[in-house]
N, C-alpha and C. Protein backbone atom coordinates (compact mmCIF):
# COMPACT_ATOMS: atom_id res chain seq x y z
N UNK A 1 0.85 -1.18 0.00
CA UNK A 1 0.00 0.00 0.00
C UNK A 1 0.89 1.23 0.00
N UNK A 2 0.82 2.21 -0.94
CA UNK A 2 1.79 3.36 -0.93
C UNK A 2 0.59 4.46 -0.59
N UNK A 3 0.61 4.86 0.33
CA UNK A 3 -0.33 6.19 0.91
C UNK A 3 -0.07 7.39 -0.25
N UNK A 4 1.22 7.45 -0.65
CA UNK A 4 1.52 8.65 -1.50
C UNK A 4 1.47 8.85 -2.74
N UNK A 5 1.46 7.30 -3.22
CA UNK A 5 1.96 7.18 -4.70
C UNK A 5 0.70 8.11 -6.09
N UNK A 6 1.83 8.13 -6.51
CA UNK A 6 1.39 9.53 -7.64
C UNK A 6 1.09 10.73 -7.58
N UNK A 7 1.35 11.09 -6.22
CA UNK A 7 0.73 12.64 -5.34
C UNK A 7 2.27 13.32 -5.65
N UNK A 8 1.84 14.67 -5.73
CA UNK A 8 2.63 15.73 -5.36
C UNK A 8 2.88 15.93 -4.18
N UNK A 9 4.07 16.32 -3.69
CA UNK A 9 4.18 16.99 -1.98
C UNK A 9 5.08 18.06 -2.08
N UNK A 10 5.00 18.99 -0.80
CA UNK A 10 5.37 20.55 -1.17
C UNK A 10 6.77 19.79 0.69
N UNK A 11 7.59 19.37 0.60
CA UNK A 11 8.59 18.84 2.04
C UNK A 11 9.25 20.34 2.66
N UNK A 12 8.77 20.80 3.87
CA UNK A 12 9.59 21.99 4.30
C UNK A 12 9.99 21.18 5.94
N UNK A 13 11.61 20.79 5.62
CA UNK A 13 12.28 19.97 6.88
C UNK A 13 12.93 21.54 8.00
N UNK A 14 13.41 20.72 8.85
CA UNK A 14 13.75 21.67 10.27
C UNK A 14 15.22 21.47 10.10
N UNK A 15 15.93 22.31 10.51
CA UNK A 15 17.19 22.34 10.66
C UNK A 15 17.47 21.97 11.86
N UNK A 16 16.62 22.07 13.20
CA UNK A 16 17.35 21.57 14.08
C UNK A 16 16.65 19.83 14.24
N UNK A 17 15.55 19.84 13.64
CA UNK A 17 14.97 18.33 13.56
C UNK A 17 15.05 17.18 12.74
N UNK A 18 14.25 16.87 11.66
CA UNK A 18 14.27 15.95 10.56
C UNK A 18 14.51 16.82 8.94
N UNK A 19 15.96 17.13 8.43
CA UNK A 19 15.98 17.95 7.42
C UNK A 19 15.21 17.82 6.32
N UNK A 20 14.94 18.67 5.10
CA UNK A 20 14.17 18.54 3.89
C UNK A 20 14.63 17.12 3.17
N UNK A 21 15.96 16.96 2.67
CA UNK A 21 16.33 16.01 1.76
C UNK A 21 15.71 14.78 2.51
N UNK A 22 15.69 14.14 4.06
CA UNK A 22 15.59 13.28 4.43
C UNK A 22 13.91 12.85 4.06
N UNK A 23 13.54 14.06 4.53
CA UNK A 23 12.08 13.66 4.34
C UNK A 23 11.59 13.60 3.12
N UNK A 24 12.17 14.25 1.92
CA UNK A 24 12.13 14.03 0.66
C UNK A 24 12.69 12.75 0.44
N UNK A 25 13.31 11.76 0.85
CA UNK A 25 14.21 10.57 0.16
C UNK A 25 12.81 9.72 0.63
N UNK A 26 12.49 10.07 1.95
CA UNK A 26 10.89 8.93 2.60
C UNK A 26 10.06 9.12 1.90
N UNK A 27 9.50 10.77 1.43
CA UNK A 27 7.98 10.11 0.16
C UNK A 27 8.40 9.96 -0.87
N UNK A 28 9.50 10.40 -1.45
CA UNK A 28 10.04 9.70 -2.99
C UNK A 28 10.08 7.64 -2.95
N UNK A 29 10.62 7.32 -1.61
CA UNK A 29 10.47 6.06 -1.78
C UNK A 29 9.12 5.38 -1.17
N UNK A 30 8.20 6.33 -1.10
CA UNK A 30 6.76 5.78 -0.67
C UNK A 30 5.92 5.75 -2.18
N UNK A 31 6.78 6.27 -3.43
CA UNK A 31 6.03 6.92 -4.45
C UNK A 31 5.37 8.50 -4.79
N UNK A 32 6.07 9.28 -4.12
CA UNK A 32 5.33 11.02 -4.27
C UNK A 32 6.39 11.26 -5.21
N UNK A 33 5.48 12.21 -5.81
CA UNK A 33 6.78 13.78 -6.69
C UNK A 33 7.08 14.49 -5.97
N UNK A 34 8.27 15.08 -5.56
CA UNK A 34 8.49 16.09 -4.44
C UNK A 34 8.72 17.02 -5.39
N UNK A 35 8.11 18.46 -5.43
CA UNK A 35 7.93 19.81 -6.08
C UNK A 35 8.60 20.60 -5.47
N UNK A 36 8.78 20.59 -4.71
CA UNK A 36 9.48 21.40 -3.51
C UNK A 36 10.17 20.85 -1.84
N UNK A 37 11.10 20.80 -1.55
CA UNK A 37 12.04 20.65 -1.06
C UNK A 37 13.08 21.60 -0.43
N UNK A 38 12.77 22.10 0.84
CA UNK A 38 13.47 22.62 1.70
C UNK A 38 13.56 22.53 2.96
N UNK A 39 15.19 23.14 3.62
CA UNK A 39 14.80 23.16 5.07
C UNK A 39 15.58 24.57 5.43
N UNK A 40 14.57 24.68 6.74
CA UNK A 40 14.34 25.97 7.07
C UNK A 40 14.93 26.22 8.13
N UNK A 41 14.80 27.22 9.39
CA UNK A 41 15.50 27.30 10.92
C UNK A 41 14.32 27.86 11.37
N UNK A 42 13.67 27.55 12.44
CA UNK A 42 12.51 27.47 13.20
C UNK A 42 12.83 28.20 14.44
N UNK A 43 13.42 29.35 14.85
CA UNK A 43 13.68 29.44 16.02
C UNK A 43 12.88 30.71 16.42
């Protein structure tokens, strides 16, 4: 079952938490398009 597959996702990761690329590598291999991809500083 891929929850994501064929969806678009917009990934904005944390710099001090779980970064963009990482969380982009998890729905790319769940099946998403990642459109956007960044990480940010939350403080």
């Amino acid at each position: 079952m891929a929850i994501l597959k064929d969806k678009k996702v917009i990934i904005i990761g944390d710099r001090d938490g779980v970064p963009g690329p990482a969380i982009a590598a998890c729905a790319t291999s769940a099946g998403a398009e990642v459109v956007f991809e960044a990480t940010e500083c939350f403080v």
